[in-house]
PDB file of N, CA and C in Angstrom:
ATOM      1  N   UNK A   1       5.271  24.572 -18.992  1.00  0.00           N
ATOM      2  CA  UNK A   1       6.568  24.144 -18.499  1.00  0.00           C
ATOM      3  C   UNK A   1       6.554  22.612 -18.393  1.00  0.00           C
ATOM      4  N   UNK A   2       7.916  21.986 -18.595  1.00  0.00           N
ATOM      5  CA  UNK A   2       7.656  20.687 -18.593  1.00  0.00           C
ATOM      6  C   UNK A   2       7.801  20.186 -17.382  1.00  0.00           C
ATOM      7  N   UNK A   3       7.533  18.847 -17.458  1.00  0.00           N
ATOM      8  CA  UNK A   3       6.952  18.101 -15.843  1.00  0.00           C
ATOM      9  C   UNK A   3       8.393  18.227 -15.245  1.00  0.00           C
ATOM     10  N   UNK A   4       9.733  17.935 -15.658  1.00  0.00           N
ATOM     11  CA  UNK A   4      10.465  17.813 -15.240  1.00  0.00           C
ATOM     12  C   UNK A   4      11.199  19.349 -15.098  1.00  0.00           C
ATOM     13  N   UNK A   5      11.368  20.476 -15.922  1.00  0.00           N
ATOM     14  CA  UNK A   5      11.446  21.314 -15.247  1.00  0.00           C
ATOM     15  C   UNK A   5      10.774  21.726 -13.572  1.00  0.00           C
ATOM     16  N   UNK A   6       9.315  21.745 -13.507  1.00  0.00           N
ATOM     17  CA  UNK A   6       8.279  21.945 -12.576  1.00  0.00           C
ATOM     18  C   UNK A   6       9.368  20.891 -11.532  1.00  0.00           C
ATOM     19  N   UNK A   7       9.708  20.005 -11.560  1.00  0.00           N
ATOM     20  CA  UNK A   7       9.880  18.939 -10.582  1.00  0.00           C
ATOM     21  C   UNK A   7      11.404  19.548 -10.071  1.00  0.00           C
ATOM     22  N   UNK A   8      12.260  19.851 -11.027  1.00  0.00           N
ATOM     23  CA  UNK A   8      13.658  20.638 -10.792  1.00  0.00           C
ATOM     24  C   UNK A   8      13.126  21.930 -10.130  1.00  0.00           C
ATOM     25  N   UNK A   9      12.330  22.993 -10.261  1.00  0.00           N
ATOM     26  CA  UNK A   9      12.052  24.412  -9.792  1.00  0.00           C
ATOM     27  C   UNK A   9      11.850  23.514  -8.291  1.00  0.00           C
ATOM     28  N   UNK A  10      10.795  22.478  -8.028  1.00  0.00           N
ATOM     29  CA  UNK A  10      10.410  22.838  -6.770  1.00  0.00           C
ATOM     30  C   UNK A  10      11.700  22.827  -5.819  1.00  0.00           C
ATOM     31  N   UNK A  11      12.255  21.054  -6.381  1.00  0.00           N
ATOM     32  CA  UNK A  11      13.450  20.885  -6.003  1.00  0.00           C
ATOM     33  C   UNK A  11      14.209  21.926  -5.104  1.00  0.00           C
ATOM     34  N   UNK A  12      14.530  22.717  -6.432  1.00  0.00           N
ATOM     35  CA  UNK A  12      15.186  23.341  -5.400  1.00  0.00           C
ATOM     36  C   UNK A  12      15.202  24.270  -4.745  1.00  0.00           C
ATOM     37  N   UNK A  13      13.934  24.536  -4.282  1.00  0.00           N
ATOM     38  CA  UNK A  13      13.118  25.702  -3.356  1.00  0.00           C
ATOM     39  C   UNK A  13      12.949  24.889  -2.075  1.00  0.00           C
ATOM     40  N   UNK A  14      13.177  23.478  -1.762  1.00  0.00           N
ATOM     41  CA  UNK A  14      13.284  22.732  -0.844  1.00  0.00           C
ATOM     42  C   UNK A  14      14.083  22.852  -0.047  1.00  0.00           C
ATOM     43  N   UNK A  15      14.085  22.864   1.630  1.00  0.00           N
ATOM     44  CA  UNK A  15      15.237  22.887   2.244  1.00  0.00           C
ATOM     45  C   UNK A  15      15.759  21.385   1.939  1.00  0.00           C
ATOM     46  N   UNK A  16      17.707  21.180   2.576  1.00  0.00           N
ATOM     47  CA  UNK A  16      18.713  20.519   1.783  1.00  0.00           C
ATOM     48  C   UNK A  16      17.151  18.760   2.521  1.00  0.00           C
ATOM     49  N   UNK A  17      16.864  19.116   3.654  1.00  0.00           N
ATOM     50  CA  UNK A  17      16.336  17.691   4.312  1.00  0.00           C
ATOM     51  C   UNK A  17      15.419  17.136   3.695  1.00  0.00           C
ATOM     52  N   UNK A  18      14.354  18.032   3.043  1.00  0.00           N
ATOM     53  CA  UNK A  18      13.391  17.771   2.621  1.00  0.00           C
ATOM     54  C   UNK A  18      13.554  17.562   1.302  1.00  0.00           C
ATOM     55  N   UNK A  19      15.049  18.144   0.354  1.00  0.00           N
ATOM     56  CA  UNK A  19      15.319  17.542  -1.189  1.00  0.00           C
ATOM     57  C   UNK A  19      15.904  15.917  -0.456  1.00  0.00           C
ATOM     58  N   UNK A  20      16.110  15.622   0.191  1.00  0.00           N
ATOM     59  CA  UNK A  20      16.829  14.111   0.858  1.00  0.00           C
ATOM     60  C   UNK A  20      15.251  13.232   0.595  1.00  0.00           C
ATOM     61  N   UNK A  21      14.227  13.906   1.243  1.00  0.00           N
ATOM     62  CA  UNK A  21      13.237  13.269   0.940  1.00  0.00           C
ATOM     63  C   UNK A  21      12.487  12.811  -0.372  1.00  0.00           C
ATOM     64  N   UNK A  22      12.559  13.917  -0.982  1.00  0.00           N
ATOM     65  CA  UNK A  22      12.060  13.859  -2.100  1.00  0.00           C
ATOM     66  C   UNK A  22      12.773  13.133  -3.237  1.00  0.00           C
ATOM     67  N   UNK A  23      14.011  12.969  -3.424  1.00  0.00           N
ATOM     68  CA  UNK A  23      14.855  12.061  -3.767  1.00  0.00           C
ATOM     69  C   UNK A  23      14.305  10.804  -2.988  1.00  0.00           C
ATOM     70  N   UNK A  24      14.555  10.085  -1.806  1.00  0.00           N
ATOM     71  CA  UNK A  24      13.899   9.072  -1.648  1.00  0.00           C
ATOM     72  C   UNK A  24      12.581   8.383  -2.253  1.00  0.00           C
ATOM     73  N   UNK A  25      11.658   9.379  -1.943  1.00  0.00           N
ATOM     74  CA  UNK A  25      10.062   8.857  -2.267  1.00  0.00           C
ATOM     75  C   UNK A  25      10.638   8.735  -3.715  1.00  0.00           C
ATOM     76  N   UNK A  26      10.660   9.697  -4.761  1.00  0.00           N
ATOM     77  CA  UNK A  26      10.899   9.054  -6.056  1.00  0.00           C
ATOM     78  C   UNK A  26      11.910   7.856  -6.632  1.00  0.00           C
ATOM     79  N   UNK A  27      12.455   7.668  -5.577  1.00  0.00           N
ATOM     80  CA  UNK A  27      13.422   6.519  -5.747  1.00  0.00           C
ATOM     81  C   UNK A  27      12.370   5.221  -5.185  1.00  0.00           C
ATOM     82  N   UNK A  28      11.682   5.766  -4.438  1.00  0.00           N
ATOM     83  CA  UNK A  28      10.748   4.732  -4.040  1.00  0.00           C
ATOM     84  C   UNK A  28       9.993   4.156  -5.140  1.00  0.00           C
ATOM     85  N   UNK A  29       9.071   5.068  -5.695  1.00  0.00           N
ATOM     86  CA  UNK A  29       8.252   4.792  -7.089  1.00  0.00           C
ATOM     87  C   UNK A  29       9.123   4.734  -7.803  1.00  0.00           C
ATOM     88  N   UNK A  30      10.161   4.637  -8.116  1.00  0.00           N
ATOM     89  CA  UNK A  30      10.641   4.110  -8.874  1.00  0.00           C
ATOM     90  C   UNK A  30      10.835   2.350  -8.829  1.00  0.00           C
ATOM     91  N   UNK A  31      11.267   1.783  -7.830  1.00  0.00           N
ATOM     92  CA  UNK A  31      11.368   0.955  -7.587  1.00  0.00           C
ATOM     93  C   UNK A  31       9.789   0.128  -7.415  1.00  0.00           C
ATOM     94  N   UNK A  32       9.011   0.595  -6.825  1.00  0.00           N
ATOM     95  CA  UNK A  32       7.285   0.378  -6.962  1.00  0.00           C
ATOM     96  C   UNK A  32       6.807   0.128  -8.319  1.00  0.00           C
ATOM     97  N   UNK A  33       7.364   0.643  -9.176  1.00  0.00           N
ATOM     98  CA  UNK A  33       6.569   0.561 -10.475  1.00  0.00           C
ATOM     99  C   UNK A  33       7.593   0.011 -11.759  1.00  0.00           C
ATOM    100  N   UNK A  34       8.969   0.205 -11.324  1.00  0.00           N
ATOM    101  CA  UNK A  34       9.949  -0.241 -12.079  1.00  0.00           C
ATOM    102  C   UNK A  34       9.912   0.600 -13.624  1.00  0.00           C
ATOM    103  N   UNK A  35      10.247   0.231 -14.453  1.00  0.00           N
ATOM    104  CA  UNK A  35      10.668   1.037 -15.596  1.00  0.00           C
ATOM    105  C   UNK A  35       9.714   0.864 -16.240  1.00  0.00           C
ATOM    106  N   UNK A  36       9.027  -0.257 -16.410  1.00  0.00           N
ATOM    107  CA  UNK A  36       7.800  -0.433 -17.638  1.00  0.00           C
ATOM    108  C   UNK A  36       7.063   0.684 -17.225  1.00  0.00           C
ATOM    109  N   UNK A  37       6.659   1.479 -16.441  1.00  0.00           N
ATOM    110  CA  UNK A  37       5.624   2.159 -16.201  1.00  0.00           C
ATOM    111  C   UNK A  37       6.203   3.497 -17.055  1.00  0.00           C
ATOM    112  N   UNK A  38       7.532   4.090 -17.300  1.00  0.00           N
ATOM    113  CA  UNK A  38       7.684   4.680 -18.474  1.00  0.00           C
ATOM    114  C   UNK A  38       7.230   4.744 -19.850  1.00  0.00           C
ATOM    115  N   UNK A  39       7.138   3.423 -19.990  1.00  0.00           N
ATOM    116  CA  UNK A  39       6.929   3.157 -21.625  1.00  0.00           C
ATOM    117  C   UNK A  39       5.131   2.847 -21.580  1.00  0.00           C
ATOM    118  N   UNK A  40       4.505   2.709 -20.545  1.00  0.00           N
ATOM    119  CA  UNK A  40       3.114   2.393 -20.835  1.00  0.00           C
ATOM    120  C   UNK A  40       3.006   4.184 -20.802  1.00  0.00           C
ATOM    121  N   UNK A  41       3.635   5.399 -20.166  1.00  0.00           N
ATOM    122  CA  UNK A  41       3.128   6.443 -20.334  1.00  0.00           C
ATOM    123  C   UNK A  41       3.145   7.084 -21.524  1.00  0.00           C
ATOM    124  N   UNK A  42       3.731   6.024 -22.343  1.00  0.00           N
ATOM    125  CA  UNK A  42       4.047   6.842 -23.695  1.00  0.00           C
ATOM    126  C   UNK A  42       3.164   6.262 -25.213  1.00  0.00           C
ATOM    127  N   UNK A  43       2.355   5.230 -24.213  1.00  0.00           N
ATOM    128  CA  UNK A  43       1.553   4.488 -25.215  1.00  0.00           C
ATOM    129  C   UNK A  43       1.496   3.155 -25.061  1.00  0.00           C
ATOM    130  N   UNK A  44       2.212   2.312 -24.672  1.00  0.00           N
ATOM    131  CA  UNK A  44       2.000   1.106 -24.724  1.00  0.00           C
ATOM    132  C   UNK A  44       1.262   0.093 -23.623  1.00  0.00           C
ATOM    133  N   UNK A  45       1.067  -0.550 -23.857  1.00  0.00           N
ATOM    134  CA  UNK A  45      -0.178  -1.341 -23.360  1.00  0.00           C
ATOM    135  C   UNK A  45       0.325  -1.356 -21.677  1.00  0.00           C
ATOM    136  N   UNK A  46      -0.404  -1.503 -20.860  1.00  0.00           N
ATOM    137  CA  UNK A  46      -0.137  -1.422 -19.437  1.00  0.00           C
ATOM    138  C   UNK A  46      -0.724  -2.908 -19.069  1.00  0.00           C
ATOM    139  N   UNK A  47       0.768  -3.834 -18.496  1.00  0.00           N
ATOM    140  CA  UNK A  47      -0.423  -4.889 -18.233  1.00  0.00           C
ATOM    141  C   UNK A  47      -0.402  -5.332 -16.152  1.00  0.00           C
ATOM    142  N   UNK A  48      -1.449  -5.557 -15.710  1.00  0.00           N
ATOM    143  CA  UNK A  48      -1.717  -6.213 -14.806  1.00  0.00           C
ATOM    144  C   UNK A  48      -1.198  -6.673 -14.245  1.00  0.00           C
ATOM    145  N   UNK A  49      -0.422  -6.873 -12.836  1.00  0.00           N
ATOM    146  CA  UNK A  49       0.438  -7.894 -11.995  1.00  0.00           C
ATOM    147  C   UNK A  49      -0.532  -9.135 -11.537  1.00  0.00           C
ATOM    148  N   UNK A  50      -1.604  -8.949 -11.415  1.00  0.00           N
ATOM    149  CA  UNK A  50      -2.496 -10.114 -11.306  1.00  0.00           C
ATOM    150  C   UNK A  50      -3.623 -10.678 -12.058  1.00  0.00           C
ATOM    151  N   UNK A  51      -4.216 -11.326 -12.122  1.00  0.00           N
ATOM    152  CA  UNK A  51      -5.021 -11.585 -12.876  1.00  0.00           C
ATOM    153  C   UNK A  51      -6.437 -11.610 -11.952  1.00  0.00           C
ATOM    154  N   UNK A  52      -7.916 -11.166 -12.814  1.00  0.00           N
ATOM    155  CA  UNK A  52      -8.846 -10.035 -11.958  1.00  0.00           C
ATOM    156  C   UNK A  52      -9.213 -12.026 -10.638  1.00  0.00           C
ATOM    157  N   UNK A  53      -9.696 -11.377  -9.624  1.00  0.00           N
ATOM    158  CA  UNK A  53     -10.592 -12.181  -8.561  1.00  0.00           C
ATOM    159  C   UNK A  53     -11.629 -11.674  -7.919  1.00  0.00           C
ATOM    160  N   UNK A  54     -12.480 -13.181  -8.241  1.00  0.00           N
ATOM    161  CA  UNK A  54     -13.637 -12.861  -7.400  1.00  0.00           C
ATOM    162  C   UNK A  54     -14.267 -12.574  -6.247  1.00  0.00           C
ATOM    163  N   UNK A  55     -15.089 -11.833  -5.787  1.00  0.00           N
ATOM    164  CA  UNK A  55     -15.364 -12.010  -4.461  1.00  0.00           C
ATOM    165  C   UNK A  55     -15.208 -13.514  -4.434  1.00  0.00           C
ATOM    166  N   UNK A  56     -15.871 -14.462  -4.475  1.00  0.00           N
ATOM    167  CA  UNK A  56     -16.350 -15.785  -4.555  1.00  0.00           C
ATOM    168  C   UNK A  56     -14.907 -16.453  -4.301  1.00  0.00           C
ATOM    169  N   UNK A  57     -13.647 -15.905  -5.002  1.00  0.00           N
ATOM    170  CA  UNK A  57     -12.560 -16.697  -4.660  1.00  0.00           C
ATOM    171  C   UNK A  57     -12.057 -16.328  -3.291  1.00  0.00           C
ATOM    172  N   UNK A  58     -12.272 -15.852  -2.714  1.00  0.00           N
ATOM    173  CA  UNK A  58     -11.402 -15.237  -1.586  1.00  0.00           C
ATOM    174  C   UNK A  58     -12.429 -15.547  -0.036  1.00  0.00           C
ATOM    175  N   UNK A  59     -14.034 -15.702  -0.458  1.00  0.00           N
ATOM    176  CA  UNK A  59     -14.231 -16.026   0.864  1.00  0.00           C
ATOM    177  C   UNK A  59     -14.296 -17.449   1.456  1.00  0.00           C
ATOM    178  N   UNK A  60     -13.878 -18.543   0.614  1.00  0.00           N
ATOM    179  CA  UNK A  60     -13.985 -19.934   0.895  1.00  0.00           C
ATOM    180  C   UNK A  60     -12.487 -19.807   1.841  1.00  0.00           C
ATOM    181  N   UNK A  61     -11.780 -18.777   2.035  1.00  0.00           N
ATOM    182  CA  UNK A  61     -10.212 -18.940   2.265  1.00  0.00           C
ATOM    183  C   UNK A  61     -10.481 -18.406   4.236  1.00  0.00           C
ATOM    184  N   UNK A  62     -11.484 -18.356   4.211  1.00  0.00           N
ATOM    185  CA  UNK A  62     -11.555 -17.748   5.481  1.00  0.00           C
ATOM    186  C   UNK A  62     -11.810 -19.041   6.598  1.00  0.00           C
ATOM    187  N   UNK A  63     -12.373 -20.195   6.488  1.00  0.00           N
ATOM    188  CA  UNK A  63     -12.212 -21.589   7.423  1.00  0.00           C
ATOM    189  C   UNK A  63     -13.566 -21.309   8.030  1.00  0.00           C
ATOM    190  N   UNK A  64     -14.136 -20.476   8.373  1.00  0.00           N
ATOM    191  CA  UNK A  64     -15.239 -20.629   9.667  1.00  0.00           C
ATOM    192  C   UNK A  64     -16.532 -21.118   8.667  1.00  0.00           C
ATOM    193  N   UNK A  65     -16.741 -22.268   9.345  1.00  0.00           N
ATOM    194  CA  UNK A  65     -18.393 -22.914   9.097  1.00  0.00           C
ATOM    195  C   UNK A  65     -19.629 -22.585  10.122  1.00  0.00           C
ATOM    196  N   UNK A  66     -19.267 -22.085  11.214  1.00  0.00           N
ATOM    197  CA  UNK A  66     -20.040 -21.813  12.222  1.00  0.00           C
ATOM    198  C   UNK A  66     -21.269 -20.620  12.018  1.00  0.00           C
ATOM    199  N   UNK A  67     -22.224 -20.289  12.882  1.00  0.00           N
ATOM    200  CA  UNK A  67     -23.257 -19.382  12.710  1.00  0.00           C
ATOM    201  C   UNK A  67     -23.021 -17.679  12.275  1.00  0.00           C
ATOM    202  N   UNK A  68     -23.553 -17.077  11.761  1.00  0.00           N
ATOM    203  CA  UNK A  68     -23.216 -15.943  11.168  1.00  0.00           C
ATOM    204  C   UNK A  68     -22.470 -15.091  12.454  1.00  0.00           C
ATOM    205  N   UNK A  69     -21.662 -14.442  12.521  1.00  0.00           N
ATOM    206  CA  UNK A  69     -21.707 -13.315  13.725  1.00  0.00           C
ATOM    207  C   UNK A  69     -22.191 -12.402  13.154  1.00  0.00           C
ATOM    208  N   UNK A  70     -22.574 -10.596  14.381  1.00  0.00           N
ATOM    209  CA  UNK A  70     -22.739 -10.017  14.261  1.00  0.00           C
ATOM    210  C   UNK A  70     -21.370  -8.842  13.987  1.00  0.00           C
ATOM    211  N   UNK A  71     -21.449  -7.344  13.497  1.00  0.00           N
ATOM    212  CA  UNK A  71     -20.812  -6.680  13.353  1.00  0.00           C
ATOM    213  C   UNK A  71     -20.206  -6.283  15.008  1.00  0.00           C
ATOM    214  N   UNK A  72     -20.705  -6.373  16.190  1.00  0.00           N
ATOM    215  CA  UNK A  72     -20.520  -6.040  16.841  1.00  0.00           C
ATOM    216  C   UNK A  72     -19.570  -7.305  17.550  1.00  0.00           C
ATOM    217  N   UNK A  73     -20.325  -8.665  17.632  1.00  0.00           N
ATOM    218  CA  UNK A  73     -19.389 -10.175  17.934  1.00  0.00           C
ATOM    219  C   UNK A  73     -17.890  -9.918  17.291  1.00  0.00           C
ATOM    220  N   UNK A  74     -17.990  -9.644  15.950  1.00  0.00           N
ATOM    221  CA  UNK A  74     -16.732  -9.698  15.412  1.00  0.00           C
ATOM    222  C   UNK A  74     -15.778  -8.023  15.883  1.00  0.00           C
ATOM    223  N   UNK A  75     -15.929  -7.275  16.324  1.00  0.00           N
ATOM    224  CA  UNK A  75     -15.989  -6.264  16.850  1.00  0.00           C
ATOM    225  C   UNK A  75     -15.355  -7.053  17.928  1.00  0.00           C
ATOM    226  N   UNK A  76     -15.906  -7.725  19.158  1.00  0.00           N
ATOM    227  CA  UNK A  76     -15.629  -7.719  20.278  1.00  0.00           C
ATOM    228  C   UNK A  76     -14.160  -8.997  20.072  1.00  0.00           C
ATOM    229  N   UNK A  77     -14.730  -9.700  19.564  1.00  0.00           N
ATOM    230  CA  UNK A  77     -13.305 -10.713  18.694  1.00  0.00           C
ATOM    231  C   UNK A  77     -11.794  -9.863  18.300  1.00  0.00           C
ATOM    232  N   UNK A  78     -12.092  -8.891  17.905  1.00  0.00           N
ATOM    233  CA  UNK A  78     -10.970  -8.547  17.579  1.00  0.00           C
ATOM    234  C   UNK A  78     -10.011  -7.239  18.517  1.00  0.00           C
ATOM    235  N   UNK A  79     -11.134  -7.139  19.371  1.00  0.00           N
ATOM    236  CA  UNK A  79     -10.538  -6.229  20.743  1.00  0.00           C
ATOM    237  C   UNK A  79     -10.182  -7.355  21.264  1.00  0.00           C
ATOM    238  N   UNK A  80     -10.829  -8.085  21.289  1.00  0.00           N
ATOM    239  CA  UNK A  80      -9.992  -8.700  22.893  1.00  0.00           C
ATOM    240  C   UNK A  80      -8.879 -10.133  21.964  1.00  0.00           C
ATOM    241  N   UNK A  81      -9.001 -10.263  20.979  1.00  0.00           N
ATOM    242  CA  UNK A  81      -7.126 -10.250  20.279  1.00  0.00           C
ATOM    243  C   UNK A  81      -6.122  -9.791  20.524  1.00  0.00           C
ATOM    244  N   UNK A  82      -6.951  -8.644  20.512  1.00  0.00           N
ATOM    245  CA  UNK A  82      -5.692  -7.026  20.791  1.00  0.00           C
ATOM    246  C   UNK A  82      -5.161  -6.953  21.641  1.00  0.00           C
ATOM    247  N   UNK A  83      -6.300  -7.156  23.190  1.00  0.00           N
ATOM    248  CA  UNK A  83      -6.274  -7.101  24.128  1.00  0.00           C
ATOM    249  C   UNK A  83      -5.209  -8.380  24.467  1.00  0.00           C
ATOM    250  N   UNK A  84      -4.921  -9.353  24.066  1.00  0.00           N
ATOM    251  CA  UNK A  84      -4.244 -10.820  24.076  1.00  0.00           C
ATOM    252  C   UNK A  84      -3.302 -10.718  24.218  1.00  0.00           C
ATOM    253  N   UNK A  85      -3.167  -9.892  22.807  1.00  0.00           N
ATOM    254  CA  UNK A  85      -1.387  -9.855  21.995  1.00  0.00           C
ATOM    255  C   UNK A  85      -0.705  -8.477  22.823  1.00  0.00           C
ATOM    256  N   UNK A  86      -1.588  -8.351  23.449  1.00  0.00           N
ATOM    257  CA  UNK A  86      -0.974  -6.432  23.986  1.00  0.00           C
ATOM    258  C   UNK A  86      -0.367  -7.024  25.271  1.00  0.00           C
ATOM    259  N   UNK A  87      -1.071  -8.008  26.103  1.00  0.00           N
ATOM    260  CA  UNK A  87      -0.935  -8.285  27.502  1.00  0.00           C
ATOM    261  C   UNK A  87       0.376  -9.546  27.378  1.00  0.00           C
ATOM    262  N   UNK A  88       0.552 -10.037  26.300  1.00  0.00           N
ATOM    263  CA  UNK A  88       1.439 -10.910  26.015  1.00  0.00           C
ATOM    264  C   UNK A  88       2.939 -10.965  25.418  1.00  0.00           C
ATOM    265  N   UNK A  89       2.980  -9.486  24.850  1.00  0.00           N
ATOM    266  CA  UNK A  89       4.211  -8.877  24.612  1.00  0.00           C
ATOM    267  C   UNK A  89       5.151  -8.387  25.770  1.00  0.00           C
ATOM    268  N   UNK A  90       6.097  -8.650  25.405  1.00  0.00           N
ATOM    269  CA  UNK A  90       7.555  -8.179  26.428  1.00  0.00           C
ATOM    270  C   UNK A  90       7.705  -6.665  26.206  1.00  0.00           C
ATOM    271  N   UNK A  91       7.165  -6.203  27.090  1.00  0.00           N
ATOM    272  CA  UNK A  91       7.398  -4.574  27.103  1.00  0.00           C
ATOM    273  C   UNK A  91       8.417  -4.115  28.113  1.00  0.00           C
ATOM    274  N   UNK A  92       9.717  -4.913  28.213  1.00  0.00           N
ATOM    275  CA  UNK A  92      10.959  -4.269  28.917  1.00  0.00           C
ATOM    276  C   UNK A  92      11.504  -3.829  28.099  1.00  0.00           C
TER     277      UNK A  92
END
């Protein structure tokens, strides 16, 4: 059976809320991947939104020169961030 039959059967074995959904999400990927992703399924070349990176490029972007931390330092760094931004928000 073809993909798009299979996709019409489930359709419409769906209650009306959940075909609302399913219409969405594929409207979603649709929009996620746009139309070229049709024509690469049919053969043609699929190309890349980025071009490849290195580890090497991405950790000079981080600023800290200071002593190594531990898994647990950086651990406690980022609770008590949390802890910061939690105590600092307007919760009326």
């Amino acid at each position: 059976m073809p993909q798009t039959e299979q996709i019409t059967e489930i359709y419409n074995h769906l209650p009306r809320t959940a075909q609302q959904e399913a219409l969405d999400f594929m409207l979603f990927l649709r929009q996620r991947y746009g139309e070229k992703q049709n024509s690469s399924v049919m053969g043609e070349k699929n190309t890349k939104p980025f071009p490849p990176t290195r580890v090497e490029d991405g950790i000079g972007c981080v600023g800290y020169n200071g002593p190594r931390k531990s898994l647990e330092e950086m651990q406690q760094g980022i609770d008590a961030e949390a802890k910061r931004q939690w105590q600092h928000e307007d919760r009326s």
